[in-house]
Protein backbone atom coordinates (compact mmCIF):
# COMPACT_ATOMS: atom_id res chain seq x y z
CA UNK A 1 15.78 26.23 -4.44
CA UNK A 2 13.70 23.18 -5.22
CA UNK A 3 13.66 21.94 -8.96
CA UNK A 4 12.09 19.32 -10.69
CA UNK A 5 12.97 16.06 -12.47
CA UNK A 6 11.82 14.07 -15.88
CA UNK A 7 8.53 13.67 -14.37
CA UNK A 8 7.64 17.21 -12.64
CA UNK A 9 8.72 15.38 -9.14
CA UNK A 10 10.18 17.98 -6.59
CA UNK A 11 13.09 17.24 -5.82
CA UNK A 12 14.64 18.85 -2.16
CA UNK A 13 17.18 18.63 -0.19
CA UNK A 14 15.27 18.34 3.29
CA UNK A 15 11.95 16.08 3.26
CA UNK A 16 9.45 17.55 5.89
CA UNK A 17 6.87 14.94 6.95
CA UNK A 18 3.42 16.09 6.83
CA UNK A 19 2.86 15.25 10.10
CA UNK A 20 4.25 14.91 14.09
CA UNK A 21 5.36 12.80 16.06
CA UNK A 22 3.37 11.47 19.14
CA UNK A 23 4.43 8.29 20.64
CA UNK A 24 7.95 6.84 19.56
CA UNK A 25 9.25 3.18 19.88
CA UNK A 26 12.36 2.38 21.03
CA UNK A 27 15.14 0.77 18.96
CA UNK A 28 17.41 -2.04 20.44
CA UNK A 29 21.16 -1.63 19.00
CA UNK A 30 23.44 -4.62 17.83
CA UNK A 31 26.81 -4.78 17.24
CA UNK A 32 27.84 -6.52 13.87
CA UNK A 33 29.21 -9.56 15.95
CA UNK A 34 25.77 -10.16 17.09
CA UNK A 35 24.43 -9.42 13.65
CA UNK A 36 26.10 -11.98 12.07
CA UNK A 37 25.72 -14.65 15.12
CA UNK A 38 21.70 -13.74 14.65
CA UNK A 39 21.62 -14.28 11.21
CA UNK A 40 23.22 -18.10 11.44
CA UNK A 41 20.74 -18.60 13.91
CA UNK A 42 17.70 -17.92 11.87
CA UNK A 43 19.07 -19.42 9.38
CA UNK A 44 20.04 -17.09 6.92
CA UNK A 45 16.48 -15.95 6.23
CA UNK A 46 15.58 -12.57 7.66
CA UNK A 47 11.91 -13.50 8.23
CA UNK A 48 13.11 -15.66 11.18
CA UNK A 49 14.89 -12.86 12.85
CA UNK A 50 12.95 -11.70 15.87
CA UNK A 51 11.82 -7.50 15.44
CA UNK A 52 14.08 -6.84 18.76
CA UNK A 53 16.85 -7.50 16.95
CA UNK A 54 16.48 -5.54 14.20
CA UNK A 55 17.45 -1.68 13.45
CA UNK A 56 15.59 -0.88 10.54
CA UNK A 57 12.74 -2.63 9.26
CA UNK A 58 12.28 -2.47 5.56
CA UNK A 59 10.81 -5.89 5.04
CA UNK A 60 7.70 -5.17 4.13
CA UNK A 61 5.52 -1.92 3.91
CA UNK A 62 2.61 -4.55 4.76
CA UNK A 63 1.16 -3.57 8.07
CA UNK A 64 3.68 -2.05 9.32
CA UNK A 65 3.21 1.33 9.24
CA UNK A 66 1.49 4.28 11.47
CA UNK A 67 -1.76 4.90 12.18
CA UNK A 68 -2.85 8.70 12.33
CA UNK A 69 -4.71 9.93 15.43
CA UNK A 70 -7.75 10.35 13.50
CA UNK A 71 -7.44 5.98 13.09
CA UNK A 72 -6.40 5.85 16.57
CA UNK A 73 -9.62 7.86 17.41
CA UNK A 74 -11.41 5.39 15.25
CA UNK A 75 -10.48 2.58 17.23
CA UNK A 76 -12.41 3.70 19.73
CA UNK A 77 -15.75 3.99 17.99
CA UNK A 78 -15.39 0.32 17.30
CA UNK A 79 -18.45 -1.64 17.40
CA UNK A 80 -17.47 -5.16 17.55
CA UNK A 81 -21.70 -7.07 17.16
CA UNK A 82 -21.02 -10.07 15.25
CA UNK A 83 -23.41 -8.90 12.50
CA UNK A 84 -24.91 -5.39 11.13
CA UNK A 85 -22.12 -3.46 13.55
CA UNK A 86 -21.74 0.56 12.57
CA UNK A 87 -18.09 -0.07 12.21
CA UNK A 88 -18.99 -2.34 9.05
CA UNK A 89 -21.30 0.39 7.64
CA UNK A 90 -18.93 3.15 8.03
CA UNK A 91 -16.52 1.23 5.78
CA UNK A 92 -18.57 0.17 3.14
CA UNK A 93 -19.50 3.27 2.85
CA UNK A 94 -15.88 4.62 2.13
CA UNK A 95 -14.86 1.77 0.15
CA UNK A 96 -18.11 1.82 -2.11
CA UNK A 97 -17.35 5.95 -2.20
CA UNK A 98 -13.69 5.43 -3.12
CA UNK A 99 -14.03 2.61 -5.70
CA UNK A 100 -18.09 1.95 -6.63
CA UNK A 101 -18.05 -1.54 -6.84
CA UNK A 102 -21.58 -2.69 -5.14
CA UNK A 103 -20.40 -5.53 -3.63
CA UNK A 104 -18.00 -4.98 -0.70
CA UNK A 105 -16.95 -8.39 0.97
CA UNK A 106 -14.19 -8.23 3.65
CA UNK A 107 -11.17 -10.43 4.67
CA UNK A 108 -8.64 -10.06 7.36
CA UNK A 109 -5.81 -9.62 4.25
CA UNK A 110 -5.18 -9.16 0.93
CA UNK A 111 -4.01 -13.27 0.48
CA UNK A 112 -7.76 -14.12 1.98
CA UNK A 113 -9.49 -11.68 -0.66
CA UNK A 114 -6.87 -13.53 -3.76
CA UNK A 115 -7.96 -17.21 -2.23
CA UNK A 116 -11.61 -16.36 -1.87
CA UNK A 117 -11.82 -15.08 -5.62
CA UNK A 118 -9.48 -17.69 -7.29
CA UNK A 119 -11.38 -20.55 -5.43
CA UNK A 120 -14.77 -19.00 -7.13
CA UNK A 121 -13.66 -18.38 -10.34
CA UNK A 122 -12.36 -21.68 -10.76
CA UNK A 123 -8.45 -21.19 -11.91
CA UNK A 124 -8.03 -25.41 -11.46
CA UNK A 125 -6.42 -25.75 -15.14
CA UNK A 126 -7.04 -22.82 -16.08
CA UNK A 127 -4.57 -19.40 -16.73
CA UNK A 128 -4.38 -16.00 -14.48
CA UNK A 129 -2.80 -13.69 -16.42
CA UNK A 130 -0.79 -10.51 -14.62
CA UNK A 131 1.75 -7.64 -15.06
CA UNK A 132 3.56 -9.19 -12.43
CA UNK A 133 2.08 -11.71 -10.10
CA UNK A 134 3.36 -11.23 -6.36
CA UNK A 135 4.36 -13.92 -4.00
CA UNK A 136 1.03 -14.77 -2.42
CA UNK A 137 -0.72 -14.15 -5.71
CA UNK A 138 0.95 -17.05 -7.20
CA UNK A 139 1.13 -19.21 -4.74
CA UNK A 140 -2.79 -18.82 -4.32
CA UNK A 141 -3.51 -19.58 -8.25
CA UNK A 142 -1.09 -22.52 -8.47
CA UNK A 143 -2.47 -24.21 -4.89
CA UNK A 144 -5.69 -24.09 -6.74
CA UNK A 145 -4.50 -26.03 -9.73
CA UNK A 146 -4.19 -22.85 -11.74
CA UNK A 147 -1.21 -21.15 -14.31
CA UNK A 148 -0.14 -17.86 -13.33
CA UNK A 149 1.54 -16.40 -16.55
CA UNK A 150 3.32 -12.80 -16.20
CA UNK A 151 3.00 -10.36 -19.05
CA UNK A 152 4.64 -7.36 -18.05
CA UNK A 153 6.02 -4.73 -20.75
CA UNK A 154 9.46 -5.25 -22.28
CA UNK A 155 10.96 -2.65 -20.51
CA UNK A 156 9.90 -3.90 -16.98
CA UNK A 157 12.38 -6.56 -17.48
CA UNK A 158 15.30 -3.64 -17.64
CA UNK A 159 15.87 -2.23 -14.40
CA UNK A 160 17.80 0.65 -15.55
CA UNK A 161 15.59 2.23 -18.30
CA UNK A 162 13.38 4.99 -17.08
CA UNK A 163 10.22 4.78 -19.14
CA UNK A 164 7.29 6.04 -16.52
CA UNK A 165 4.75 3.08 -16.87
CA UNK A 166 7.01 -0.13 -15.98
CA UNK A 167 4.06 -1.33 -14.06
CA UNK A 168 2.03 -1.46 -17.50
CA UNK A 169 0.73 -4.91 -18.72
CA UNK A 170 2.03 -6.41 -22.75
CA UNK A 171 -1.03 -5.58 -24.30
CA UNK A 172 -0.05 -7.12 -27.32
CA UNK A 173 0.72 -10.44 -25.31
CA UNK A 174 -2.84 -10.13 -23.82
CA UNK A 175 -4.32 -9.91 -26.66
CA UNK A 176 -2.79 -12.97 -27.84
CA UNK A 177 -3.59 -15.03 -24.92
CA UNK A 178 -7.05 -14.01 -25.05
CA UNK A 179 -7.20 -14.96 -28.67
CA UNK A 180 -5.10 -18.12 -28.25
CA UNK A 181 -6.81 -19.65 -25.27
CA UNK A 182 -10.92 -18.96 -25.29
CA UNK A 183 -12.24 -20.53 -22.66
CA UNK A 184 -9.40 -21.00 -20.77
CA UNK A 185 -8.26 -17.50 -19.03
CA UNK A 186 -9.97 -17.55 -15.56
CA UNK A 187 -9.31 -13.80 -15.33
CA UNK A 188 -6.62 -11.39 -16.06
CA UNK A 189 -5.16 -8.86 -13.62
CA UNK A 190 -3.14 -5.92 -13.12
CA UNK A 191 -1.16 -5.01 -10.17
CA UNK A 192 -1.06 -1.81 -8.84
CA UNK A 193 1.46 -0.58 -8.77
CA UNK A 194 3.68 -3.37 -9.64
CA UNK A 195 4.85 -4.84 -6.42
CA UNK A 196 7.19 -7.67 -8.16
CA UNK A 197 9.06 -5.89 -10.82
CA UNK A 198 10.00 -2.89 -8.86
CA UNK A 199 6.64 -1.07 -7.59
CA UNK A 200 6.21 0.57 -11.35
CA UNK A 201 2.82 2.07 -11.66
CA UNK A 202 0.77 1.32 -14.31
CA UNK A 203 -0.90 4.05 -16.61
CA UNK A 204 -4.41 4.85 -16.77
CA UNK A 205 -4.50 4.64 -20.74
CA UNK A 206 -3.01 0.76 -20.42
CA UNK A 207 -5.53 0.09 -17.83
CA UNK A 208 -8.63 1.23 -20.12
CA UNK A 209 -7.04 -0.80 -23.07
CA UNK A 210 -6.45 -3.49 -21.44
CA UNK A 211 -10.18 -3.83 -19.43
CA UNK A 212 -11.39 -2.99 -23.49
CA UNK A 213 -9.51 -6.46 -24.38
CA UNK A 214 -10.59 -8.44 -21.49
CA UNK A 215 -14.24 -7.28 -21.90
CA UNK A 216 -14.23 -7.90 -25.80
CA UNK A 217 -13.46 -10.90 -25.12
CA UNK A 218 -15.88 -11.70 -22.47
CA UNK A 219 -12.68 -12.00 -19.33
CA UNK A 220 -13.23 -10.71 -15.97
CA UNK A 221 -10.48 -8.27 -15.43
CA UNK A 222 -9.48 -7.57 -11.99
CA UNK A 223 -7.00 -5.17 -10.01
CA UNK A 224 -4.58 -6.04 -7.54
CA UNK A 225 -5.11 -2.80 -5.71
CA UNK A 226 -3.30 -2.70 -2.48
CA UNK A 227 -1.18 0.47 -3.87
CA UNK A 228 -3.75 2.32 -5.87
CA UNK A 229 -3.13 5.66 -4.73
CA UNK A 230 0.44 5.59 -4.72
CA UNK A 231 -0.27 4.33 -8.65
CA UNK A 232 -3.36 6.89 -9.55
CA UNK A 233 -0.30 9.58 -7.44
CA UNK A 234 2.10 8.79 -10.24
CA UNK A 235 -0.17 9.29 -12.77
CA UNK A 236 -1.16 12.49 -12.05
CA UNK A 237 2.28 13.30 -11.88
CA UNK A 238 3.63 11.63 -15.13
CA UNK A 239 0.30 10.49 -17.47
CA UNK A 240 -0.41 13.24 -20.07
CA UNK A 241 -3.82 15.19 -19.07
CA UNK A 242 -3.98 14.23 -15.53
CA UNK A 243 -1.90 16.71 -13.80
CA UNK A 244 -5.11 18.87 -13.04
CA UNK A 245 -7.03 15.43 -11.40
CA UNK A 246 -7.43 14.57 -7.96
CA UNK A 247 -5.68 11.34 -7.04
CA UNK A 248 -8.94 10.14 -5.58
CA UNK A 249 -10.70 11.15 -8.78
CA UNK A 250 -7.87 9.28 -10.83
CA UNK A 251 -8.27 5.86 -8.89
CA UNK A 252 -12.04 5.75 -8.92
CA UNK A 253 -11.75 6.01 -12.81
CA UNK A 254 -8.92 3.08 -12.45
CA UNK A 255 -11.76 1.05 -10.44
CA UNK A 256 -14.28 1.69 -13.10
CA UNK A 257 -12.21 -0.21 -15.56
CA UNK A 258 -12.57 -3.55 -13.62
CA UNK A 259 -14.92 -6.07 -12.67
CA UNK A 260 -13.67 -6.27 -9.18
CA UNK A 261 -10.52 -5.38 -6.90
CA UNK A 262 -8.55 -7.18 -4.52
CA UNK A 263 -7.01 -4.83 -1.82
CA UNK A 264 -5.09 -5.50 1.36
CA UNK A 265 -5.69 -2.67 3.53
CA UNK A 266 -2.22 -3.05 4.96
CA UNK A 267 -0.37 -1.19 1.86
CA UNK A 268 -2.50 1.78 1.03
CA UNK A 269 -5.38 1.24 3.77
CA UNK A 270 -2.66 3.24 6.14
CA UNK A 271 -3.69 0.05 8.43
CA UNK A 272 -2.23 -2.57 10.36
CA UNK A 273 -4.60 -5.82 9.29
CA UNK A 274 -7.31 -6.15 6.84
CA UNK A 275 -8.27 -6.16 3.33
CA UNK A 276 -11.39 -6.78 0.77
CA UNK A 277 -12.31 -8.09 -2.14
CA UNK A 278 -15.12 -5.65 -4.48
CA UNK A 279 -17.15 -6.70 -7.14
CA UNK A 280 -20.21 -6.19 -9.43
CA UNK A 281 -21.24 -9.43 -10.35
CA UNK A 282 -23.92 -10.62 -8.28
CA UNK A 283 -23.41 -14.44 -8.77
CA UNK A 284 -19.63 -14.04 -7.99
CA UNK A 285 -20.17 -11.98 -5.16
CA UNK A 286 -22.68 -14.36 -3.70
CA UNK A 287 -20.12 -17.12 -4.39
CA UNK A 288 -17.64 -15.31 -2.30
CA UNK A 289 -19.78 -14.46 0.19
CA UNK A 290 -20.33 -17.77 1.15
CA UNK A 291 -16.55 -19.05 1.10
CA UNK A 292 -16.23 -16.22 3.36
CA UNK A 293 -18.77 -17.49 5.98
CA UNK A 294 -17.35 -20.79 5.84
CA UNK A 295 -13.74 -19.53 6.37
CA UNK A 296 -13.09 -15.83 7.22
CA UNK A 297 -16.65 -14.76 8.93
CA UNK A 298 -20.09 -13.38 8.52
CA UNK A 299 -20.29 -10.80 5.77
CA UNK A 300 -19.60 -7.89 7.94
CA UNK A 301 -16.80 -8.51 9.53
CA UNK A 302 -14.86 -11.13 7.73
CA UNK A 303 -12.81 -11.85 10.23
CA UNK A 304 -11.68 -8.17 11.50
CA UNK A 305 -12.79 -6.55 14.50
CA UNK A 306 -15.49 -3.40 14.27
CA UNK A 307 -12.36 -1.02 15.27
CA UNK A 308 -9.95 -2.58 12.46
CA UNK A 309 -12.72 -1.64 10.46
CA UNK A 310 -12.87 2.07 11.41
CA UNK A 311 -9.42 2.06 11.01
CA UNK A 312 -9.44 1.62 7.51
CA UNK A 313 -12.27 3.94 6.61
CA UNK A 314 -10.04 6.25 7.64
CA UNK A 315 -7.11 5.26 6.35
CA UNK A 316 -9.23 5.11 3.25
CA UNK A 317 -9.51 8.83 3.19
CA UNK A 318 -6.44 9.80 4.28
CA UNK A 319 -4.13 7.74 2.00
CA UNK A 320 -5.28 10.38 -0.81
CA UNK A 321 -4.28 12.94 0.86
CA UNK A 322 -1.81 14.74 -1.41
CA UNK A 323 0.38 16.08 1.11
CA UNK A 324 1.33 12.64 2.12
CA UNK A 325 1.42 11.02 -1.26
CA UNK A 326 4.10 14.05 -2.16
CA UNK A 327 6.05 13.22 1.17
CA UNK A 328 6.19 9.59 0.71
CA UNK A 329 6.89 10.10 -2.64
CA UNK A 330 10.16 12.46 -1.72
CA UNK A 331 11.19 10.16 0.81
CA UNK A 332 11.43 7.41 -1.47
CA UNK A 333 12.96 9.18 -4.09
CA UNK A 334 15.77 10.28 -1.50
CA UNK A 335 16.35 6.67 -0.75
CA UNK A 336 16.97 5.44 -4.69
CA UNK A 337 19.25 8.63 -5.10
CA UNK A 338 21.04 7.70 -1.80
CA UNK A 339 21.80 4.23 -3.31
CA UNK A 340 22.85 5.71 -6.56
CA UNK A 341 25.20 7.59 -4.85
CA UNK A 342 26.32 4.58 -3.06
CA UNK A 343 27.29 2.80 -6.33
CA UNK A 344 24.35 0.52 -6.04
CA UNK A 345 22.09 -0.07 -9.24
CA UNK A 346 18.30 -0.24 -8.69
CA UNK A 347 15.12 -0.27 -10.69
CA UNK A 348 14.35 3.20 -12.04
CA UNK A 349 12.86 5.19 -12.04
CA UNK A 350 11.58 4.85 -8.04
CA UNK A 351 8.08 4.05 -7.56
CA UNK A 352 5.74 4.56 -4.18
CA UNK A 353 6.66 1.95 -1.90
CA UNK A 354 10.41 0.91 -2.08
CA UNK A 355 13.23 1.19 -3.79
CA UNK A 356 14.38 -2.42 -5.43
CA UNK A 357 18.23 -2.56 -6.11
CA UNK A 358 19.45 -4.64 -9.10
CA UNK A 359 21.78 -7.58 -6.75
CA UNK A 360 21.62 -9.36 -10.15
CA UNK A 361 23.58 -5.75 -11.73
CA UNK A 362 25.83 -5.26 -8.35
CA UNK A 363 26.49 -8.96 -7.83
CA UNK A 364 27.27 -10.29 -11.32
CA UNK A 365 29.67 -12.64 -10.07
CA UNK A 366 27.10 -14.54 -7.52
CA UNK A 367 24.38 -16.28 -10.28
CA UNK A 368 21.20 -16.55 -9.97
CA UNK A 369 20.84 -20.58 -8.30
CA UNK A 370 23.42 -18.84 -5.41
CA UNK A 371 20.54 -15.72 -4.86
CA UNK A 372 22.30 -13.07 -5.23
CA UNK A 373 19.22 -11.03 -3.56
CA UNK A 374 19.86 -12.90 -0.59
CA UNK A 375 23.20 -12.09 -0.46
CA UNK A 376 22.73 -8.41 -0.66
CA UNK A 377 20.37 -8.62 1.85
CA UNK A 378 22.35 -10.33 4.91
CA UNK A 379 24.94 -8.03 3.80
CA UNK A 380 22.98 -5.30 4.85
CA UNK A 381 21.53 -6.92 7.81
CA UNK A 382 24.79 -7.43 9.12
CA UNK A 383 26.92 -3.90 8.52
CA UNK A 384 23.86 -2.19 9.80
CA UNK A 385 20.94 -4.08 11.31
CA UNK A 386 18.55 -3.50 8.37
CA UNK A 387 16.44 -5.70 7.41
CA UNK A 388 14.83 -6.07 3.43
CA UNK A 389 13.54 -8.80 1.49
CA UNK A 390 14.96 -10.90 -1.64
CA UNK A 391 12.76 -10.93 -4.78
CA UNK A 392 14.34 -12.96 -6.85
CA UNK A 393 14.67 -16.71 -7.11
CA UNK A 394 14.31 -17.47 -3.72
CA UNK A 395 10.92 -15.97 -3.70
CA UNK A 396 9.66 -16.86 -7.28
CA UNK A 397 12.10 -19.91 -8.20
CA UNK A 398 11.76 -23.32 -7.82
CA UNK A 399 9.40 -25.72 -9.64
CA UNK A 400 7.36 -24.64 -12.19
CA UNK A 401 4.29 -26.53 -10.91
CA UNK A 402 2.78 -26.98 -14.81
CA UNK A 403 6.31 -28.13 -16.31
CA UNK A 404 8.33 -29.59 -13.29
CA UNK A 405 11.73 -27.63 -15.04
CA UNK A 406 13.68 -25.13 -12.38
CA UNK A 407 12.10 -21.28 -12.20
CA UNK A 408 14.59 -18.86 -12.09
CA UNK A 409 13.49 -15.33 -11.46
CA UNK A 410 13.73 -12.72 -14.30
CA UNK A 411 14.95 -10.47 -11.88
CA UNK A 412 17.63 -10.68 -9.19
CA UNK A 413 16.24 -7.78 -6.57
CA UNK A 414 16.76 -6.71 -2.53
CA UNK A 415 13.39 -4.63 -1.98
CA UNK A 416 13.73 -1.96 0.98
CA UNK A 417 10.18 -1.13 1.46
CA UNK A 418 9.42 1.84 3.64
CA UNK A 419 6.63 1.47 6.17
CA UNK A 420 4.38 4.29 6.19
CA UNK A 421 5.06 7.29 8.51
CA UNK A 422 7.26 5.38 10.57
CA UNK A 423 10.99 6.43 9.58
CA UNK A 424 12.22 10.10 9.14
CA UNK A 425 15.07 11.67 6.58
CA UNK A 426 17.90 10.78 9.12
CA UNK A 427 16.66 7.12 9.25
CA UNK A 428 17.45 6.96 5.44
CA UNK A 429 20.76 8.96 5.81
CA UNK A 430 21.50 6.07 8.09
CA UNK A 431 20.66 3.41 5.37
CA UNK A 432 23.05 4.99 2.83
CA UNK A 433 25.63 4.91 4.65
CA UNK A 434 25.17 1.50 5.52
CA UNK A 435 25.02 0.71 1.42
CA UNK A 436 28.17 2.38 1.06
CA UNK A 437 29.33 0.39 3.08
CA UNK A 438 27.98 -2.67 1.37
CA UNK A 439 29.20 -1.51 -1.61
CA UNK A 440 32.87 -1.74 -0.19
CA UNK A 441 33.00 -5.29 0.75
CA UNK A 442 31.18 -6.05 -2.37
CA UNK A 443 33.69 -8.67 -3.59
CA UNK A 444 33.62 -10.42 0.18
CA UNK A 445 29.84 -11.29 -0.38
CA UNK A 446 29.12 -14.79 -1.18
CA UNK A 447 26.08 -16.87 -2.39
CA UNK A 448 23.54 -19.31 -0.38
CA UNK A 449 22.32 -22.75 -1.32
CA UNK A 450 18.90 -23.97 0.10
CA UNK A 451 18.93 -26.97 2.89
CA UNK A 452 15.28 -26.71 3.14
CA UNK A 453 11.87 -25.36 2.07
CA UNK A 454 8.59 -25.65 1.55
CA UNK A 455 6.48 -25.99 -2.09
CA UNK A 456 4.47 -22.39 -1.50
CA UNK A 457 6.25 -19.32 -0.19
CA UNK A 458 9.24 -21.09 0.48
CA UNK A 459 11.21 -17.79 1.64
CA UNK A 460 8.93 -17.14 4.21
CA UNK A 461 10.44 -20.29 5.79
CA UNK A 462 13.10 -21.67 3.93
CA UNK A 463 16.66 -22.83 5.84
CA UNK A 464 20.04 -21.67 4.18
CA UNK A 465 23.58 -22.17 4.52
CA UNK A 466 26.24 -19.91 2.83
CA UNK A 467 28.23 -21.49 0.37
């Protein structure tokens, strides 16, 4: 019998994948020995470890998932002339359909779309506001001389309570900024759904309040929108009203509540490389089309081949599929109840993309200067090969570029985030048990100290030693 949950979520015991399998990719096993003899030879940080060696891939849900045979197909209709190709046409077409901005401009990634559009608003000295900034988001508004300032709701700060908009921006804070500061906001943005405090999506009725602020006040308001359908998904399923919407009807209202978008097509363009940046300002977009001659590529391609292209447009129609967004939904869901089980905390309730679990909570011993995150996550790289990411003061500590005091993180988090159609229900039962048996040499696990890194995006390459 399935039932439901707070939200109207099914909830089942066995997840069937809307789809099947074609081609398969073999898996290299490791023994923990090697595991651990890996690990000291990247370093500590799981972005050095070569993909042979790892079991399970939860690093990032970034390009790394699987393309449909209708995007294989695609592929092959590629037309790859410099300028004017049909490939280009074909996707404006679905991304003007899906989100109707006019102005379509794309970039190989989602980072290339945030660096185009912070370089041509001008953030030098001036503030980006955000629910949640991600890595790359950051990093791109302070390496312009630009303050990126987080104002996510209270409760996204509390990994345990299950309100269903986490992913919501502090109104009430935004308002104050854009009373406190005229002049001085570059633009303010809201993630979607919120990649850095736990992949919490945000509510349509925050999104039109908060594009009523920012347009009172005269601030271009932008979304983040590499995970809009998963977001406009959870809406339907938990927003008052919207239960009888389409999710494709429910993200092209979210679009019409901003001035422009930045999108990676890697998250919910169901593809393995690009990303744009939409607008409807013609002097901005005419500004961005010109960085992007001078350092992605003529205006349609922007540095992606035709058949990447294809590939997204339809990835662009299938990632609203409802079938799949229930599926990878379910799947998710399994994973955070898994954990649960497991006796590991994590950030409820479970959004699209990942599951986050609280090291901070499961850790408390290991503080926050030792990254706990990092911790959890060599932990499970060794018992079982898996592979997540830290987001937590590795990732967003440091140097606060505007003060010069230490950042720590507000949270201490190991994201597992699932690629797309790539893993099946025993692949999950597999990553339980290997967080139960985390969970059992909990009090083994020590902290890390940092022997070297970089001023941006210092986990992508930082060197650490175990303390």
């Amino acid at each position: 019998m399935i039932g439901s949950n707070l939200w109207g979520e099914d909830l089942v015991k066995t997840i069937i994948e809307p789809f099947r399998i074609k081609a398969v990719e073999p898996i290299r096993m490791t023994t923990r020995e090697e595991r651990l003899a890996i690990l000291a030879k990247a370093d500590w940080n799981l972005f050095k470890i070569p993909a042979r060696d790892i079991l399970i891939d939860l690093l990032t849900d970034s390009g790394t998932g699987a393309m449909s045979a209708e995007q294989w197909a695609a592929l092959m209709r590629g037309d790859e002339s410099y300028a004017g190709s049909e490939s280009w046409f074909r996707f404006e077409s679905r991304v003007r359909e899906l989100t109707g901005f006019r102005h379509i401009v794309p970039t190989h990634q989602g980072r290339a779309a945030e660096r185009i559009l912070f370089s041509c608003l001008g953030v030098a000295g001036k503030v980006v506001l955000n629910n949640t900034h991600f890595d790359t988001t950051r990093a791109n508004v302070e390496a312009l001389g630009g303050r990126a300032v987080d104002i996510p709701v209270p409760e996204a700060r509390v990994p345990a309570d299950e309100s269903p908009f986490k992913g919501n921006i502090d109104l009430t804070a935004l308002e104050g900024w854009l009373a406190r500061e005229p002049g001085q906001i570059a633009c303010a943005m809201v993630t979607v759904t919120n990649n850095s405090g736990g992949g919490q999506p945000a509510s349509l009725a925050n999104l039109r309040e908060a594009s009523r602020l920012c347009r009172a006040a005269g601030v271009p308001f932008f979304l983040d929108a590499c995970r809009f359908a998963e977001n406009a998904w959870l809406i339907k399923l938990r927003e008052p009203g919207q239960g009888e919407r389409s999710v494709e009807e429910i993200a092209r209202e979210m679009f019409s509540l901003a001035d422009g978008a930045t999108f990676s097509a890697k998250k919910d363009g169901l593809a393995n490389i690009g990303g744009f940046l939409a607008s409807n300002d013609d002097r901005l977009a005419r500004l961005e089309q010109e960085l992007l001659i001078l350092t992605e590529g003529f205006p349609t391609y922007g540095g992606l081949a035709g058949r990447d292209l294809d590939a997204i447009a339809v990835g662009l129609t299938e990632v609203v599929n409802e079938d799949y967004l229930r599926y990878r939904m379910a799947s998710t869901r399994y994973l955070g109840e898994g954990l649960l089980g497991a006796g590991m905390p994590i950030v409820r309730p479970t959004g699209g993309h990942a599951v986050y679990i609280d090291a901070g909570s499961f850790l408390p011993r290991i503080p926050p200067r030792e990254l706990p995150g990092q911790a959890l996550a060599c932990a499970f790289y060794a018992e079982g090969g898996v592979r997540g990411v830290e987001i937590g003061t590795l990732m967003f500590g440091g140097r606060d570029p505007a003060t010069g005091r230490e950042r720590l993180a507000p949270l201490e988090l190991l994201r597992l985030a699932i690629p797309r159609r790539v893993y099946t229900q025993s692949h999950i039962d597999y990553l339980v048990e290997v967080a139960q048996e985390v969970a059992a040499g909990k009090e083994s696990l020590r902290g890390f100290r940092i022997v070297e890194e970089h001023q941006h995006l210092r986990h992508f390459t930082a060197r650490l030693a175990p303390l």
